[in-house]
N, C-alpha and C. Protein backbone atom coordinates (compact mmCIF):
# COMPACT_ATOMS: atom_id res chain seq x y z
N UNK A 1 -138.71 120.67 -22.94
CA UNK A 1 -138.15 119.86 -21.88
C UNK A 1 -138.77 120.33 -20.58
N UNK A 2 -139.38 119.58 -20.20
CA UNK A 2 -140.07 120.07 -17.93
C UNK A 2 -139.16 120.27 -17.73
N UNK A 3 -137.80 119.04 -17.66
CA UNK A 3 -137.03 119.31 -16.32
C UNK A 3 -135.99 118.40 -16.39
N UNK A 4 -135.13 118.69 -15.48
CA UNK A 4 -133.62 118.25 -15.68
C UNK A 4 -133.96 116.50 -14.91
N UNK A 5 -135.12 116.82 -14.02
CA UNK A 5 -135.16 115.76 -13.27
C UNK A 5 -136.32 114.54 -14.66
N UNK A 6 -136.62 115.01 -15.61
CA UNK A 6 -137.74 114.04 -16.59
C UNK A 6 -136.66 114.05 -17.01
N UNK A 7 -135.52 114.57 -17.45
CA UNK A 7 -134.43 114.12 -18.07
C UNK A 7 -133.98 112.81 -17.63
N UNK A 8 -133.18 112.96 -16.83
CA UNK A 8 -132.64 111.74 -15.88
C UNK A 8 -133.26 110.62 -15.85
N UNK A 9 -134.95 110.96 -15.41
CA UNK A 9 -135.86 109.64 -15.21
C UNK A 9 -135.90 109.30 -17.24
N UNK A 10 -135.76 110.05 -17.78
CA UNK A 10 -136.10 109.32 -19.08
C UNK A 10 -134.69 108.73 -19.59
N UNK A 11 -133.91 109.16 -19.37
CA UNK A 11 -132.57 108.21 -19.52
C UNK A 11 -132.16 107.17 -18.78
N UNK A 12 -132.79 107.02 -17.32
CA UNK A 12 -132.19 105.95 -16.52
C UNK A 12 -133.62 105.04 -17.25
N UNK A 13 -134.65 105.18 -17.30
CA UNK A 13 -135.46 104.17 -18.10
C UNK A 13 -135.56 103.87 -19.16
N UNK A 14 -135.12 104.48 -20.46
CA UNK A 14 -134.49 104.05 -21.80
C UNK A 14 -133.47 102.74 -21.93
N UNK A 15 -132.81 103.53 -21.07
CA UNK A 15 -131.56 102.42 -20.99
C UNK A 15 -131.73 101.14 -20.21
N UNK A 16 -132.54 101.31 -18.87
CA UNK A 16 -132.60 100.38 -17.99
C UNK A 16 -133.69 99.37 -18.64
N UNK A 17 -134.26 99.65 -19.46
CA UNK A 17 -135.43 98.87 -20.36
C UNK A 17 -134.97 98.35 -21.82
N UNK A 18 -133.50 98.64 -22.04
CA UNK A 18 -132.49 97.90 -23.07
C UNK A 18 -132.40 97.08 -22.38
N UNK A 19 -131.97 97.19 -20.79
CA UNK A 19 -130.65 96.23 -20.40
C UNK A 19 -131.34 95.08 -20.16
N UNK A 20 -132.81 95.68 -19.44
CA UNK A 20 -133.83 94.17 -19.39
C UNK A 20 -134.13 93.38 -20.50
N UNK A 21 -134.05 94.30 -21.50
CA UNK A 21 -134.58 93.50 -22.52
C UNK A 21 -133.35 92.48 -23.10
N UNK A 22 -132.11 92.85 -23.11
CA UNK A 22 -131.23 92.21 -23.15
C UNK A 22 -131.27 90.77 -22.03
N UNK A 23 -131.22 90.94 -21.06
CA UNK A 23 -131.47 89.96 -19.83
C UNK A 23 -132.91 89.30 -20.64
N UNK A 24 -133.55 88.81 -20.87
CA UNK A 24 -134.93 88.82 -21.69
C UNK A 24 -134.19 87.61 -22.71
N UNK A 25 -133.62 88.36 -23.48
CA UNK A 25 -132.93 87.69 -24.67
C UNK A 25 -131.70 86.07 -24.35
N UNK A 26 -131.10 86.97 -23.14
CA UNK A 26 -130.08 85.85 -22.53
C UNK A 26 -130.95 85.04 -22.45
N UNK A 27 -132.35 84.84 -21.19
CA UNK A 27 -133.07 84.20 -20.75
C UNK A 27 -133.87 83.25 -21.82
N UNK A 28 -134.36 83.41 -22.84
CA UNK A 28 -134.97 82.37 -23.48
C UNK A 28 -134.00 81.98 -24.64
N UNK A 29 -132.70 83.02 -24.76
CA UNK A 29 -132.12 81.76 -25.84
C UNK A 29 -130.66 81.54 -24.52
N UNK A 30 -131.04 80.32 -24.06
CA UNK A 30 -129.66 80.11 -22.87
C UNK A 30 -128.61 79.11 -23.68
N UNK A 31 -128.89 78.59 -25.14
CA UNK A 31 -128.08 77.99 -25.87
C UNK A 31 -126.85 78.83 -26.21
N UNK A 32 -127.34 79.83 -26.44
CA UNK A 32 -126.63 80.73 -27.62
C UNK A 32 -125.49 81.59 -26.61
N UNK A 33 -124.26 82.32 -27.44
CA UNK A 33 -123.32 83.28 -26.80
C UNK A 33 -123.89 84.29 -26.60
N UNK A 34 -123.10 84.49 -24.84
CA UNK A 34 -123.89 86.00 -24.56
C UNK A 34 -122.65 86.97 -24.69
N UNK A 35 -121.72 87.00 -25.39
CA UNK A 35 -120.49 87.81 -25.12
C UNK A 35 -120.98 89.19 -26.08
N UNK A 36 -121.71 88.81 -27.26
CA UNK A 36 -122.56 90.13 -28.28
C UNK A 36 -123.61 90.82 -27.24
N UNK A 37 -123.93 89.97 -26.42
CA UNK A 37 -125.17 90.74 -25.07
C UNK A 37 -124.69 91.23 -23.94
N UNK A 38 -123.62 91.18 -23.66
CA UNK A 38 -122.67 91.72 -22.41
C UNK A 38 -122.34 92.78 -22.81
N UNK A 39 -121.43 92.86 -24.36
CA UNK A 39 -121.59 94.34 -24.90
C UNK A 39 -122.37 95.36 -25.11
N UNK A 40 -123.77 95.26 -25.29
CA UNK A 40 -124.90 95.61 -25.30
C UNK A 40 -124.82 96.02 -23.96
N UNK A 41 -125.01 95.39 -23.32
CA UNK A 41 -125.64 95.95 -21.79
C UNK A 41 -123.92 96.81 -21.24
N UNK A 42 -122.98 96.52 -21.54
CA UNK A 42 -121.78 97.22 -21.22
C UNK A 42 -122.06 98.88 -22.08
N UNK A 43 -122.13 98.63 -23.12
CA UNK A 43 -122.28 99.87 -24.19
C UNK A 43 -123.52 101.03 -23.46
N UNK A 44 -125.04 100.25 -23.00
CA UNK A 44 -125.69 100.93 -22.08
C UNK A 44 -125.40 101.29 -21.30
N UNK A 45 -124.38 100.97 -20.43
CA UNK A 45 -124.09 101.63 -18.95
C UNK A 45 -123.06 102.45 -19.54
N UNK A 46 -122.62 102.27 -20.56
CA UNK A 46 -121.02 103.49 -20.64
C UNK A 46 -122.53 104.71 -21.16
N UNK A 47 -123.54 104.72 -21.85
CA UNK A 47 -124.37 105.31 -22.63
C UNK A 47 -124.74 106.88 -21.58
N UNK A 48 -125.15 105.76 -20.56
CA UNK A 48 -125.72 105.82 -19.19
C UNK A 48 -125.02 107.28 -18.34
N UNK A 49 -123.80 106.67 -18.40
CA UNK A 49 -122.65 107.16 -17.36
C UNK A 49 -122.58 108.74 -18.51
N UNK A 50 -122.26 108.63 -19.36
CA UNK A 50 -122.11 109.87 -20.69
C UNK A 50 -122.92 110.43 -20.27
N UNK A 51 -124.48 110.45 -20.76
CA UNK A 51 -125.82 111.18 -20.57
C UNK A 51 -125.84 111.88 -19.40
N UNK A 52 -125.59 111.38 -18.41
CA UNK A 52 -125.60 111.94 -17.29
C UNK A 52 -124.75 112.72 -16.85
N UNK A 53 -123.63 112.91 -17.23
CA UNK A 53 -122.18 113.49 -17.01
C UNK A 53 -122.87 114.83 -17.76
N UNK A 54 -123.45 114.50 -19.07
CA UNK A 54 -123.66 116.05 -19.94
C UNK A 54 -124.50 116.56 -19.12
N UNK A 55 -126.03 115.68 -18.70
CA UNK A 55 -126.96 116.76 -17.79
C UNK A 55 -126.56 117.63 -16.87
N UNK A 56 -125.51 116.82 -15.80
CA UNK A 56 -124.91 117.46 -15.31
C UNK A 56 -123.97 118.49 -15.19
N UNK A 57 -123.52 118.61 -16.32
CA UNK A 57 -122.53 119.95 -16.42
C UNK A 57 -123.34 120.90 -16.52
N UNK A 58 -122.29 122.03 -15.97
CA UNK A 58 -123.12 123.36 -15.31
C UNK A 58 -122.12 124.43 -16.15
N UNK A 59 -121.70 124.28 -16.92
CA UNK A 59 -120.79 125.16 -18.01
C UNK A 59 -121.17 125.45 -19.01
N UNK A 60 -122.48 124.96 -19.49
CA UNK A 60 -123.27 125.55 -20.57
C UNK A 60 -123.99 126.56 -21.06
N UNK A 61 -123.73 126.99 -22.08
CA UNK A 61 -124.71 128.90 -22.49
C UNK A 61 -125.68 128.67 -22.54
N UNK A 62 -126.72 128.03 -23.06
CA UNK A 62 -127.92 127.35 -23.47
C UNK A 62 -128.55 125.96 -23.16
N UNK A 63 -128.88 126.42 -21.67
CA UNK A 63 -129.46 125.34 -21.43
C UNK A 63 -130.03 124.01 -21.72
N UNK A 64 -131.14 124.99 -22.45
CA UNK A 64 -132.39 124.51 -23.30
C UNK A 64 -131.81 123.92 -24.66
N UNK A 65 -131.21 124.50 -25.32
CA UNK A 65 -130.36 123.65 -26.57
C UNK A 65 -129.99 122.54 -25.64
N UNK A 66 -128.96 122.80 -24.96
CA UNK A 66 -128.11 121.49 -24.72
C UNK A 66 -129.05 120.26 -24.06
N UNK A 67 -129.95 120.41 -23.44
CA UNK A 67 -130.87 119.41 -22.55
C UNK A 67 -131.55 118.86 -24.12
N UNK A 68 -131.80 119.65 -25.04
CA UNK A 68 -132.78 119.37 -26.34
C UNK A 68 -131.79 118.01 -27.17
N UNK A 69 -129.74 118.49 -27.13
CA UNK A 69 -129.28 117.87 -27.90
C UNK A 69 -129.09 116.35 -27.23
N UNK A 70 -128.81 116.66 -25.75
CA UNK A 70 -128.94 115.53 -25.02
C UNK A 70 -130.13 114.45 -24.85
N UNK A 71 -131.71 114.53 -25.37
CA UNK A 71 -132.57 114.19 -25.50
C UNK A 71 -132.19 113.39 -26.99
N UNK A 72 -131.90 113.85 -27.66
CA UNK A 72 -131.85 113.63 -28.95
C UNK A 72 -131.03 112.41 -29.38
N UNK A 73 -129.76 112.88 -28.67
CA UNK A 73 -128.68 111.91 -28.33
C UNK A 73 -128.92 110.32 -27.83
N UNK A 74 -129.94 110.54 -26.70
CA UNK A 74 -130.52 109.46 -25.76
C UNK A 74 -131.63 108.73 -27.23
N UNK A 75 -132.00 109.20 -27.79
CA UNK A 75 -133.11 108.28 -28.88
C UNK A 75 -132.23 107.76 -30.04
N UNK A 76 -130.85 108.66 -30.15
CA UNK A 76 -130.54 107.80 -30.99
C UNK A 76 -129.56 106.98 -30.46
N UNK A 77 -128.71 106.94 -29.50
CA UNK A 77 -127.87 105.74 -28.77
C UNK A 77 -129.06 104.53 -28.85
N UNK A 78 -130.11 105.19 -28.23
CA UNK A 78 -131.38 104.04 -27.78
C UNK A 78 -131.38 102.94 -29.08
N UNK A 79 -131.81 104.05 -29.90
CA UNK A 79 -132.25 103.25 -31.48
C UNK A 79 -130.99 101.85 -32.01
N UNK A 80 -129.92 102.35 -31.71
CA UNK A 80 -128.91 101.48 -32.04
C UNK A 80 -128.63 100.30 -31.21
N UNK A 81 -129.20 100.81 -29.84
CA UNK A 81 -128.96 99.75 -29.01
C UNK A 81 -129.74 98.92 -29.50
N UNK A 82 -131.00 99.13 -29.53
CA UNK A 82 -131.99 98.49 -29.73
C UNK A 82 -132.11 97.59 -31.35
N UNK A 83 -131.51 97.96 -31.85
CA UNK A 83 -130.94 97.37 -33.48
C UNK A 83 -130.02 96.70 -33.03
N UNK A 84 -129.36 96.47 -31.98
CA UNK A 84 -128.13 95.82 -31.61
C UNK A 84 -128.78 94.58 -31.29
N UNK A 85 -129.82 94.73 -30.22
CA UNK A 85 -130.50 93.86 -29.69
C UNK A 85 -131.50 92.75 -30.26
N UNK A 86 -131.88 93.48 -31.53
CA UNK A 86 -132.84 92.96 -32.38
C UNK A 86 -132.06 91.93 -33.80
N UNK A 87 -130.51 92.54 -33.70
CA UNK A 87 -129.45 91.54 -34.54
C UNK A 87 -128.86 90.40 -33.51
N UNK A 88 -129.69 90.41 -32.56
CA UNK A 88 -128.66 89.01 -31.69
C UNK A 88 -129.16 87.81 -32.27
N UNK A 89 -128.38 86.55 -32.51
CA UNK A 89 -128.97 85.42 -32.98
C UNK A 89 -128.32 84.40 -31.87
């Protein structure tokens, strides 16, 4: 891990590149319900708000573990979002 600050930038752009892609999805199917895509992009910002709450805590023994589990965390929220996104019809 560089840094607490590639942390941050790689979580606010993981997520912020779901939420577009979601907006993406609204945009060319404008027939279809967006209430399964509001969750999506709701579920990212709660994702969002979490990730960042952990970077931020300053009560941890092991830095480096915890920034490693929080990385880890962020690919797999991602992955699901992104399976979320890829089941919209």
């Amino acid at each position: 891990m560089a840094s607490v600050r590639d942390l941050k930038r790689d979580i606010n752009y993981v997520l912020g590149d779901i939420i577009e892609a979601v907006y993406i999805w609204e945009l060319t199917n404008p027939e279809k319900d967006t209430k399964k895509s509001e969750k999506i992009i709701d579920e990212a910002i709660d994702t969002f708000d979490d990730l960042i709450a952990k970077v931020n805590a300053k009560d941890v023994e092991n830095r480096k573990n915890h920034f490693k589990a929080i990385n880890q965390e962020l690919e797999d929220r991602g992955r699901k979002l992104i399976d979320k996104i890829n089941a919209l019809s």
